[in-house]
C-alpha atoms as a PDB file:
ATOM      1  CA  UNK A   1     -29.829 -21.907   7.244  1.00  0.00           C
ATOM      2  CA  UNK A   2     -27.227 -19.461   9.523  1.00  0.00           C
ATOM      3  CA  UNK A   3     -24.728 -20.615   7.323  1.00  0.00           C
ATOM      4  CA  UNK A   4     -26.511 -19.227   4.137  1.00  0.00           C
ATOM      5  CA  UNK A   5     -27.694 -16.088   5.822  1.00  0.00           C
ATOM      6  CA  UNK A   6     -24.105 -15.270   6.591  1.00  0.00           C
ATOM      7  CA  UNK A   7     -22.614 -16.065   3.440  1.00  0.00           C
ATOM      8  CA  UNK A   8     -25.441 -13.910   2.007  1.00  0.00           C
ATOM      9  CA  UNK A   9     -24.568 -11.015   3.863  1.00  0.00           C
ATOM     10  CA  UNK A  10     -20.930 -11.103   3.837  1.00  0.00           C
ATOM     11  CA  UNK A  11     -21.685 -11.486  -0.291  1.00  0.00           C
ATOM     12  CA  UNK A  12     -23.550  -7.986   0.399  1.00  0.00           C
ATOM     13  CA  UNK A  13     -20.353  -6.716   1.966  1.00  0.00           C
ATOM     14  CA  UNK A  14     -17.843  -4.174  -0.692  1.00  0.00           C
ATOM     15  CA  UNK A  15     -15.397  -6.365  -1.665  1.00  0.00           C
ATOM     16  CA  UNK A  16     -12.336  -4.246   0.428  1.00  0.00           C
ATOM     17  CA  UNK A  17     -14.327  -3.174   3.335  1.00  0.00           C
ATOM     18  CA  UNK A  18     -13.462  -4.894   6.314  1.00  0.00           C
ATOM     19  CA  UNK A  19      -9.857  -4.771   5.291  1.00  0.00           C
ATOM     20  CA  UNK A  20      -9.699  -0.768   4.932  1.00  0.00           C
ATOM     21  CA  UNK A  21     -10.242   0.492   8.896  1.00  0.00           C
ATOM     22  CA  UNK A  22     -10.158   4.260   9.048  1.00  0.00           C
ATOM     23  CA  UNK A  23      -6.946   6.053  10.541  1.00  0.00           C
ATOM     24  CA  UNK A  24      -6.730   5.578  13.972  1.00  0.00           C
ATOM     25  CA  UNK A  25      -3.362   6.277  15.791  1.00  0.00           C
ATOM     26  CA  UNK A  26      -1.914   3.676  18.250  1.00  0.00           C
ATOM     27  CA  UNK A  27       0.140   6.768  20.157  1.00  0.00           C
ATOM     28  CA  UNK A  28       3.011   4.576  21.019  1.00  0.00           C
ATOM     29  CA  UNK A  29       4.404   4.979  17.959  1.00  0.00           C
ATOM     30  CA  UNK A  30       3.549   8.583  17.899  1.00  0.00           C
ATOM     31  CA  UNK A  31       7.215   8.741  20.216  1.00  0.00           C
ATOM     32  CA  UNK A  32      10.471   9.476  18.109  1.00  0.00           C
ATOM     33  CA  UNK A  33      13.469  11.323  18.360  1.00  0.00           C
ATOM     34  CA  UNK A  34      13.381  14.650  16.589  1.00  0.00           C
ATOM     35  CA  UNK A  35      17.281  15.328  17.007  1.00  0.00           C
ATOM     36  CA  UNK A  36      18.144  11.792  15.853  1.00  0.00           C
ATOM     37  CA  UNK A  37      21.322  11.122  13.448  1.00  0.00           C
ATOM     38  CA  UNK A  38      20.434   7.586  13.408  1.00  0.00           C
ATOM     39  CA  UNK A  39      20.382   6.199   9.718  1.00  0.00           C
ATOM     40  CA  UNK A  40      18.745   2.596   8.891  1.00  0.00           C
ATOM     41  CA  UNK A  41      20.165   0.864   5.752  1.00  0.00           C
ATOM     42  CA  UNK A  42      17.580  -0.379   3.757  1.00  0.00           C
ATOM     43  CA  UNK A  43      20.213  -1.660   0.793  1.00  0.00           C
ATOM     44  CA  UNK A  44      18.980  -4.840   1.319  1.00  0.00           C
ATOM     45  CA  UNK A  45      15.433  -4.329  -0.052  1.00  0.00           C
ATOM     46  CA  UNK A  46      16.853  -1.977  -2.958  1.00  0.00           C
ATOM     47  CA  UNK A  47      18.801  -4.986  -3.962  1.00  0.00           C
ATOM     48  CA  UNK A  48      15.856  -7.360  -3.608  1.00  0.00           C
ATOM     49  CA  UNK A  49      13.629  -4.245  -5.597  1.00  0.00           C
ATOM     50  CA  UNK A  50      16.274  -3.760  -8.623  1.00  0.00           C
ATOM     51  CA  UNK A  51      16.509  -7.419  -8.735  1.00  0.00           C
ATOM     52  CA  UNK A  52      12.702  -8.361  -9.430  1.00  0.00           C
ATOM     53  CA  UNK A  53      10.299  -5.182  -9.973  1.00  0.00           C
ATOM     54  CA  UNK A  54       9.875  -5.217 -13.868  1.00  0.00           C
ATOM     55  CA  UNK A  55       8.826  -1.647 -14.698  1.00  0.00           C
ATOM     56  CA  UNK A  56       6.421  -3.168 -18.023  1.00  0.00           C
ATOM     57  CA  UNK A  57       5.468  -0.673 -20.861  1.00  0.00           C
ATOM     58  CA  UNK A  58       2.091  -0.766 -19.908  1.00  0.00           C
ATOM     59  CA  UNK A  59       2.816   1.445 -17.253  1.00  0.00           C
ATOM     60  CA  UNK A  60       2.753  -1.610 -14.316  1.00  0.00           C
ATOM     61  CA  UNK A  61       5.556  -2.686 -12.510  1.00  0.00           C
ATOM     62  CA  UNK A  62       5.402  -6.057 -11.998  1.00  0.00           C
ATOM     63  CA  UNK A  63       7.525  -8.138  -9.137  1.00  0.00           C
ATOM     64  CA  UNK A  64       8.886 -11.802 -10.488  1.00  0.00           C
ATOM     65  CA  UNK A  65       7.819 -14.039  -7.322  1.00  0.00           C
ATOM     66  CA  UNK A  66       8.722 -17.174  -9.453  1.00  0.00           C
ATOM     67  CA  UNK A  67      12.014 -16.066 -10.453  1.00  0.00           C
ATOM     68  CA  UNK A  68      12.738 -15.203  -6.753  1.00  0.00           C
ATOM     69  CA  UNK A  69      15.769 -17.889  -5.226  1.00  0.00           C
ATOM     70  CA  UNK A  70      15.955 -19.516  -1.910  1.00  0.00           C
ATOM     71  CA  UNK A  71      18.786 -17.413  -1.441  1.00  0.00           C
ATOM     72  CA  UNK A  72      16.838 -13.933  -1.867  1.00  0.00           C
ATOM     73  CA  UNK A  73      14.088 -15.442   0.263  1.00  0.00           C
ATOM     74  CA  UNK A  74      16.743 -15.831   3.116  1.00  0.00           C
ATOM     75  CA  UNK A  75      17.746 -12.626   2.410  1.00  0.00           C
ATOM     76  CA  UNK A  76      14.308 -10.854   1.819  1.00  0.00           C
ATOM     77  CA  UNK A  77      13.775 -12.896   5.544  1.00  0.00           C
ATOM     78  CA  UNK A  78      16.917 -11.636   7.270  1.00  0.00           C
ATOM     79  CA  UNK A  79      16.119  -7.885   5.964  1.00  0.00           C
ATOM     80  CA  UNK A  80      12.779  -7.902   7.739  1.00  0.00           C
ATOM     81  CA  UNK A  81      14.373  -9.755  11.040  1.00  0.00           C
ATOM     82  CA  UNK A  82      16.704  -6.705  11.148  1.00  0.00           C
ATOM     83  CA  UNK A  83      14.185  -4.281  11.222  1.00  0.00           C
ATOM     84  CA  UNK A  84      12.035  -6.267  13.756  1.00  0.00           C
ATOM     85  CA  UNK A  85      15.157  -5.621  15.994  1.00  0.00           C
ATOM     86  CA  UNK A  86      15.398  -2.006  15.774  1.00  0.00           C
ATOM     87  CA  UNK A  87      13.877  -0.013  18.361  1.00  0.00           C
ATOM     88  CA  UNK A  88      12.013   3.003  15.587  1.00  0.00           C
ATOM     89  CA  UNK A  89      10.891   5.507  18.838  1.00  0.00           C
ATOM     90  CA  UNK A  90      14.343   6.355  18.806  1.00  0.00           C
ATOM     91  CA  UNK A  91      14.891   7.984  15.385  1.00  0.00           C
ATOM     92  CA  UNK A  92      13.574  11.163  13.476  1.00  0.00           C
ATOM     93  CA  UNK A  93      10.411  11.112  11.953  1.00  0.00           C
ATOM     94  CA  UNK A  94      11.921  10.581   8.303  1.00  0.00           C
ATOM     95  CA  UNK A  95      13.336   7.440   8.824  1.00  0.00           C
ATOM     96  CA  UNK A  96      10.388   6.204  10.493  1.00  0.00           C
ATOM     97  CA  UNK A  97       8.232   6.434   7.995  1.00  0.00           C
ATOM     98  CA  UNK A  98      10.627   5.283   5.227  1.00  0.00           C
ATOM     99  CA  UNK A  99      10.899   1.942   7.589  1.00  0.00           C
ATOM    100  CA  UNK A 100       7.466   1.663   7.592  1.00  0.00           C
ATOM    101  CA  UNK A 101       6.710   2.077   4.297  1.00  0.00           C
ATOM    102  CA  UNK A 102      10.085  -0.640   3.358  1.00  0.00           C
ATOM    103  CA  UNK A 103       8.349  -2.951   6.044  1.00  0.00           C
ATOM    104  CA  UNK A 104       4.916  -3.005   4.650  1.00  0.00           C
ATOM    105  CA  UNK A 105       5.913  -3.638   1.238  1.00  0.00           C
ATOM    106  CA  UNK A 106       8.734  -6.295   2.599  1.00  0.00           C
ATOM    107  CA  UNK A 107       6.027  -8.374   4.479  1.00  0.00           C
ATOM    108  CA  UNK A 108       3.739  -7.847   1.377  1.00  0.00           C
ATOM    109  CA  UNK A 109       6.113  -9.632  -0.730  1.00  0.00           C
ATOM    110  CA  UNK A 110       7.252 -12.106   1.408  1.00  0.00           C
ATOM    111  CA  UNK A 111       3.491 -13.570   2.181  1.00  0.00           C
ATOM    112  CA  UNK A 112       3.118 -13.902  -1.241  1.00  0.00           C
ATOM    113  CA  UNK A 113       6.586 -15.862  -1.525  1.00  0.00           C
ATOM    114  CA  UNK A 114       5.499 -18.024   1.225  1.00  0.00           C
ATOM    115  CA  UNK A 115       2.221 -19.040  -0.014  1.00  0.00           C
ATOM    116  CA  UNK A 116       3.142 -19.119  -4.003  1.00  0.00           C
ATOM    117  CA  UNK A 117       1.552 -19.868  -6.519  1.00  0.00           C
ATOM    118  CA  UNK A 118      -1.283 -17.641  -5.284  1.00  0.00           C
ATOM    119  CA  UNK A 119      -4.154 -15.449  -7.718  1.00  0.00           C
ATOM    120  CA  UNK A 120      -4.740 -12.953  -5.319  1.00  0.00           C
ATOM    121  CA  UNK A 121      -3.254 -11.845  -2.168  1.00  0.00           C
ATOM    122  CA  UNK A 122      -6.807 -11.865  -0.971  1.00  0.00           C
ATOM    123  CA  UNK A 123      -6.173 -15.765  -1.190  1.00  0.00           C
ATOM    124  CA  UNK A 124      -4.080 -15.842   1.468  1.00  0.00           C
ATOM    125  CA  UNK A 125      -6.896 -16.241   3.938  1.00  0.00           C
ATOM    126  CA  UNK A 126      -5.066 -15.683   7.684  1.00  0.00           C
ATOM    127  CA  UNK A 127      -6.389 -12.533   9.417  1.00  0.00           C
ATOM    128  CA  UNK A 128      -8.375 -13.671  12.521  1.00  0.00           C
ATOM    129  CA  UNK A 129     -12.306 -12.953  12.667  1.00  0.00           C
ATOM    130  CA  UNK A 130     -15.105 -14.426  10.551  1.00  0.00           C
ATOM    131  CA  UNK A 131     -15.961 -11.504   8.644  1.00  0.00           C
ATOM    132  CA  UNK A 132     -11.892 -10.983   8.028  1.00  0.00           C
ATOM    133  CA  UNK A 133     -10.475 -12.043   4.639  1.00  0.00           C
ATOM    134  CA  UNK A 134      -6.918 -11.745   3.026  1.00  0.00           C
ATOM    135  CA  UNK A 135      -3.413 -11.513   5.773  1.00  0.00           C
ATOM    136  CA  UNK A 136      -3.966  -8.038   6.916  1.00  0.00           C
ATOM    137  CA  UNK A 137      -5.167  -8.395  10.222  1.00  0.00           C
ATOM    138  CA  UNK A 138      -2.721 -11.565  11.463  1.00  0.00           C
ATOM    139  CA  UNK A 139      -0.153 -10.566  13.663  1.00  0.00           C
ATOM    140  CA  UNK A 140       3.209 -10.940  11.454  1.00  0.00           C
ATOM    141  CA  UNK A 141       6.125  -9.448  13.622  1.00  0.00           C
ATOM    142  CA  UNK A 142       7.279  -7.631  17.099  1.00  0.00           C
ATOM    143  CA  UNK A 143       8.751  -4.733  17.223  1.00  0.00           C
ATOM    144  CA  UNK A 144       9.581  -3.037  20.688  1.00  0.00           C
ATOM    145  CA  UNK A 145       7.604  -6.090  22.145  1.00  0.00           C
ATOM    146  CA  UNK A 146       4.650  -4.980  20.536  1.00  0.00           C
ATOM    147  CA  UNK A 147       2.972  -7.304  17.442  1.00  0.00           C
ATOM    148  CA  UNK A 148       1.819  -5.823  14.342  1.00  0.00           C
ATOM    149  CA  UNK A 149      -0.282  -6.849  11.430  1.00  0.00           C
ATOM    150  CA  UNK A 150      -0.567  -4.976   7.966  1.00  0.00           C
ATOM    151  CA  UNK A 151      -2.987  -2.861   8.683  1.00  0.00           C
ATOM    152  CA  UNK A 152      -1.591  -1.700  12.141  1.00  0.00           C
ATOM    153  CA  UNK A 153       1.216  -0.594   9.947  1.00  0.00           C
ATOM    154  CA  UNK A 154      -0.823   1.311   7.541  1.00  0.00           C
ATOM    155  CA  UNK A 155      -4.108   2.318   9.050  1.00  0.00           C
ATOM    156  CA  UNK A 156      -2.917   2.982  12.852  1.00  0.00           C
ATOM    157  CA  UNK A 157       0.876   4.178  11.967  1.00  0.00           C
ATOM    158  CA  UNK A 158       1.124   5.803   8.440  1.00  0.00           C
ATOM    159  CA  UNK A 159      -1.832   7.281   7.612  1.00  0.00           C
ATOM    160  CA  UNK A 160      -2.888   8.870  11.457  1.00  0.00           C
ATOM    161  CA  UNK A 161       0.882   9.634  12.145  1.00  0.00           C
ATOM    162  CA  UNK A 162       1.838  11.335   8.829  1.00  0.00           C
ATOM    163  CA  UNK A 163      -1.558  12.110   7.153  1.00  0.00           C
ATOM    164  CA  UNK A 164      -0.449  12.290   3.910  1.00  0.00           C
ATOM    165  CA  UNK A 165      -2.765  10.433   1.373  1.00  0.00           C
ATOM    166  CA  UNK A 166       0.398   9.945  -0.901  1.00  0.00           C
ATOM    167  CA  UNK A 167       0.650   7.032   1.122  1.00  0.00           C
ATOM    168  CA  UNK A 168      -1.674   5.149  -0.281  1.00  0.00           C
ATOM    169  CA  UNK A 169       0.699   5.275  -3.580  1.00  0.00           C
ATOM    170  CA  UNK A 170       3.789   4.116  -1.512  1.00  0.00           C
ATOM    171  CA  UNK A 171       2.327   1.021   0.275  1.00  0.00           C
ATOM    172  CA  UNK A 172       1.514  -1.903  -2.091  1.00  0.00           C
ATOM    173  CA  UNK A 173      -0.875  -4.563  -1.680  1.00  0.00           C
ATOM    174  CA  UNK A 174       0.428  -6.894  -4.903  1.00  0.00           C
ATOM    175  CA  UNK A 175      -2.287  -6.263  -6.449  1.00  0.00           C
ATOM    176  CA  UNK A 176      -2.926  -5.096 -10.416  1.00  0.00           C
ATOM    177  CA  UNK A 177      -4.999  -2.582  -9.267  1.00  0.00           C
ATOM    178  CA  UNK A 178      -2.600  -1.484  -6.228  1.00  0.00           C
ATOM    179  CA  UNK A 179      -0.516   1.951  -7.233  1.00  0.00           C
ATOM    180  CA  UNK A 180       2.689   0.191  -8.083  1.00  0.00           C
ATOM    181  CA  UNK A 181       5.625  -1.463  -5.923  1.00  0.00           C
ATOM    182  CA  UNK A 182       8.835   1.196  -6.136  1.00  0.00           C
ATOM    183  CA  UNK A 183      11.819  -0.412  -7.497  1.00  0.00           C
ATOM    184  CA  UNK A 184      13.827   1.356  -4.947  1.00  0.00           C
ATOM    185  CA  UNK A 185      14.040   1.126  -1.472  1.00  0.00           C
ATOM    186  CA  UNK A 186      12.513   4.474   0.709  1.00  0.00           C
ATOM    187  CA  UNK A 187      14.571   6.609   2.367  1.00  0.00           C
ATOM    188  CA  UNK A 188      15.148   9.651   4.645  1.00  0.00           C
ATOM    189  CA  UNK A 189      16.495  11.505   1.444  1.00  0.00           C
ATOM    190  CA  UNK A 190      14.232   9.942  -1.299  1.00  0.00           C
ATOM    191  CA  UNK A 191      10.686   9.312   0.310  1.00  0.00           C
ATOM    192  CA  UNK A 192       9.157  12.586  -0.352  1.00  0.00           C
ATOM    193  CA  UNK A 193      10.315  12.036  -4.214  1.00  0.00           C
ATOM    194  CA  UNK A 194       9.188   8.516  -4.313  1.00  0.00           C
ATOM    195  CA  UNK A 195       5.719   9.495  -3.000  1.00  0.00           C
ATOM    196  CA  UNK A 196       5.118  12.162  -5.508  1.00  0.00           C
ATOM    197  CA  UNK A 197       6.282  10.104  -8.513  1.00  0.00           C
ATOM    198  CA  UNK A 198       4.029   7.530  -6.985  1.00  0.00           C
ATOM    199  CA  UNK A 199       0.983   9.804  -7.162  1.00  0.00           C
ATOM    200  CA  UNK A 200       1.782  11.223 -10.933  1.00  0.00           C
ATOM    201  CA  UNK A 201       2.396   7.290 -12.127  1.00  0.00           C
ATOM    202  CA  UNK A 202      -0.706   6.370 -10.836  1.00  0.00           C
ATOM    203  CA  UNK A 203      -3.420   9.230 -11.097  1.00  0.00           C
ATOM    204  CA  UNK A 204      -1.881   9.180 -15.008  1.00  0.00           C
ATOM    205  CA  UNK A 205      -2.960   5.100 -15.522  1.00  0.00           C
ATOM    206  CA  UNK A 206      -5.868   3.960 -16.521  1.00  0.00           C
ATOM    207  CA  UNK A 207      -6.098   1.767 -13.340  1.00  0.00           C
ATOM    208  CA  UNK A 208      -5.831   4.892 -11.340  1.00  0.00           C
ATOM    209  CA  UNK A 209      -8.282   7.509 -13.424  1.00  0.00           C
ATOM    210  CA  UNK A 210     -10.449   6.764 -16.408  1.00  0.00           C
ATOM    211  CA  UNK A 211     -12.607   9.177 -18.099  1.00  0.00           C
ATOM    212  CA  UNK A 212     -15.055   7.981 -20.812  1.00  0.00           C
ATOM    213  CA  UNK A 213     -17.535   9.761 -22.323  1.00  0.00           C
ATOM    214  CA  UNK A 214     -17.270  12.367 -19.304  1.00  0.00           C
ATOM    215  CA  UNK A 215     -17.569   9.553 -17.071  1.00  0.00           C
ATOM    216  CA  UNK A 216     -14.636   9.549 -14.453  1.00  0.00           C
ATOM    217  CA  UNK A 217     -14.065   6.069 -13.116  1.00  0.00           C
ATOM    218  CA  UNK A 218     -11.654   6.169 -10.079  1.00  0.00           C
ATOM    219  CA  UNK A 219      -9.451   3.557  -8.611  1.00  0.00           C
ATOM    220  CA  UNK A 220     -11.339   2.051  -5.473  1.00  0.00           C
ATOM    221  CA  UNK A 221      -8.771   3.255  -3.588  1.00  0.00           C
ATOM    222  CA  UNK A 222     -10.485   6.460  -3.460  1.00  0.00           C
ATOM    223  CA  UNK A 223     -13.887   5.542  -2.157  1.00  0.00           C
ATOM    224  CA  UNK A 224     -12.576   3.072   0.448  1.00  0.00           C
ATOM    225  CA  UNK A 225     -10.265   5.819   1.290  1.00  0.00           C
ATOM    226  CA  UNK A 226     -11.980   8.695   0.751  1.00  0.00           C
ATOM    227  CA  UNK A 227     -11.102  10.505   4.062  1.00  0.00           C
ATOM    228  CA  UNK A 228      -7.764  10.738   3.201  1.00  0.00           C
ATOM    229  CA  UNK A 229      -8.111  12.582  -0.178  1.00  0.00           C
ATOM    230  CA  UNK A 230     -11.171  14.973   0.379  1.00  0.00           C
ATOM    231  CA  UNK A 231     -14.724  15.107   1.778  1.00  0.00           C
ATOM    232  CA  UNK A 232     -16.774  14.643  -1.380  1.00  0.00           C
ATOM    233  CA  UNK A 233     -16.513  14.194  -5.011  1.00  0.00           C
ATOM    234  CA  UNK A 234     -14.850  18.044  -5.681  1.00  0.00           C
ATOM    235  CA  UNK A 235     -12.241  17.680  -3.354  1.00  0.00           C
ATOM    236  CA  UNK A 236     -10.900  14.197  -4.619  1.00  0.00           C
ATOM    237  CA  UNK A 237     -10.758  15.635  -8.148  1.00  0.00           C
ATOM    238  CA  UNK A 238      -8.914  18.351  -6.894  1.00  0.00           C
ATOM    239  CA  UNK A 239      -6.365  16.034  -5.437  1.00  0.00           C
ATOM    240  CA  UNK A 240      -5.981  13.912  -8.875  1.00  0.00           C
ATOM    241  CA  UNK A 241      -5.495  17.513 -10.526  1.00  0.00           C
ATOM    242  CA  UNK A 242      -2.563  18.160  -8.260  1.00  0.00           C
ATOM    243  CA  UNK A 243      -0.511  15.442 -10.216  1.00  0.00           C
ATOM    244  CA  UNK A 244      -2.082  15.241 -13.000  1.00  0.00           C
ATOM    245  CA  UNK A 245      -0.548  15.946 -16.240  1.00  0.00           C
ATOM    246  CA  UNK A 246      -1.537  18.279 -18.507  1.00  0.00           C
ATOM    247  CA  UNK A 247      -4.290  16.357 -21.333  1.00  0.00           C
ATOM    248  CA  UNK A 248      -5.918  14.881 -18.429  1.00  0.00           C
ATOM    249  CA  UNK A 249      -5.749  17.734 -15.970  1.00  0.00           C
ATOM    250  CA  UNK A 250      -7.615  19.610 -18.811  1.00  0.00           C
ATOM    251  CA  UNK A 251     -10.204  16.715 -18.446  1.00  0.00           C
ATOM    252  CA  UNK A 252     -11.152  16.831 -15.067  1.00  0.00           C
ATOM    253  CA  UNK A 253     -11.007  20.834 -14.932  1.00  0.00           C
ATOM    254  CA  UNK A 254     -14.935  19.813 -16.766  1.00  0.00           C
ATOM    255  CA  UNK A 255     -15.772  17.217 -14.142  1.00  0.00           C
ATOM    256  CA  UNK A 256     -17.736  17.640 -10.916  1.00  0.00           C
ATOM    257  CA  UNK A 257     -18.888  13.905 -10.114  1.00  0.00           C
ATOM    258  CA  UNK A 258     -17.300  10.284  -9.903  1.00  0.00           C
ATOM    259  CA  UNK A 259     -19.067   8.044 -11.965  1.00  0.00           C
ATOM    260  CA  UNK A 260     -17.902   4.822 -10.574  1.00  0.00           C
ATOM    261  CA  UNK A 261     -14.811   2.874  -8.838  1.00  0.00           C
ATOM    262  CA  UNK A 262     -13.121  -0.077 -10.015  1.00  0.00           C
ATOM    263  CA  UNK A 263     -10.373  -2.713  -8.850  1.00  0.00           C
ATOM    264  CA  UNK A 264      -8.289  -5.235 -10.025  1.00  0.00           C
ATOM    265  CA  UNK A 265      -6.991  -7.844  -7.448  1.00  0.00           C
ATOM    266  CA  UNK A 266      -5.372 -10.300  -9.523  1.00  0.00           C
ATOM    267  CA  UNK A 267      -1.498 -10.491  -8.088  1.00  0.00           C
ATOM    268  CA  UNK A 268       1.081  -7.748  -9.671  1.00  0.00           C
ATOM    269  CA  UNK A 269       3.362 -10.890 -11.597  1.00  0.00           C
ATOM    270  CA  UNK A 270       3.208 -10.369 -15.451  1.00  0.00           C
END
């Protein structure tokens, strides 16, 4: 009978809540080096990027995970091992968060290499904790003798350190739904570019922002991260206006209210 009461209420549960924590720094990584020259070469990951993100003409760039060799996994393996290695509180803030970003997305893909053939990256069931679901709260790496899951990464480094929802277009969760994985590697240089062609690629896709009828149907990204992009319906819109292009800007100049919020989780492989 416990058993069926707790599947009943976890069944009650939105399907991305326990795995979307709000921002809440962990202030040793607050620590960097302002006056830093330091450069970290992500090459590695571009190669791994140009090599297997397939930009589609349905607007989705999709990663190859079956066409992915043993050699690229060794490499993909030896990329992240590097960065484990590299102690981050000593450079600028720039190429922190470009690492972080390249890190998330690098661990992303490489759970999903090591448990292929997977539907869902929500299939790969290891975070600790009953109510968990999906990898993102397993410890996956050290770093300055600290470990660190996925979300510490994301939801206790990114988004409290540089608070900057554009982040949430950056990071990718290989999902359909997710905004989509860059075929480049982040950078000092390129990161504030790559985030705003992020934002305009996704708020411009259907899986991003749909309006029907006068109905605006948002990404959930947007209600399970709703702090980041504005306190209530207005303020979100005004956010998707910001990189919006024109025809639909025009649209949601009209609109007031979201209508509803919608996913898909199926994995980003076409």
């Amino acid at each position: 009978m416990l058993k069926q009461l707790t599947l009943f209420f976890f069944l009650l549960l939105p399907a991305y809540a326990i795995s979307a924590p709000k921002a809440e720094v962990w202030k040793y990584w607050e620590a960097h080096q302002p006056e830093s020259v330091q450069n970290i070469d992500h090459s590695g990951w571009h190669s791994l990027l140009q090599s297997y993100v397939q930009p589609a003409s349905d607007g989705i760039n999709y990663f190859a995970y079956k066409a992915v060799t043993e050699n690229d996994k060794k490499k993909l393996a030896g990329y992240i091992s590097g960065l484990e290695e590299i102690t981050i509180t000593e450079y600028n803030r720039a190429e922190q968060q470009a690492y972080w970003i390249n890190l998330y997305n690098a661990l992303t893909v490489e759970l999903i290499l090591r448990y292929y053939p997977v539907e869902s990256i929500r299939d790969i069931d290891i975070s600790p904790g009953f109510f968990s679901s999906g990898p993102w709260k397993k410890k996956l790496l050290m770093i300055e003798g600290e470990t660190l899951s996925l979300d510490d990464i994301e939801h206790r480094i990114l988004r409290p350190i540089w608070q900057d929802p554009r982040i949430h277009y950056a990071v990718n969760c290989a999902s359909i739904g997710c905004p989509n994985l860059s075929n480049k590697a982040f950078t000092a240089t390129n990161t504030d570019l790559l985030l705003t062609q992020g934002a305009i690629a996704y708020i411009n896709h259907p899986r991003g922002v749909s309006i029907n009828n006068d109905e605006l149907t948002l990404s959930s990204i947007y209600k399970w991260f709703k702090e980041d992009f504005g306190t209530d319906d207005k303020a979100i819109i005004q956010h998707l206006q910001e990189y919006a292009k024109p025809t639909l800007k025009a649209q949601l100049n009209g609109l007031s209210d979201i209508e509803d919020y919608e996913y898909d989780w199926s994995l980003n492989e076409q």
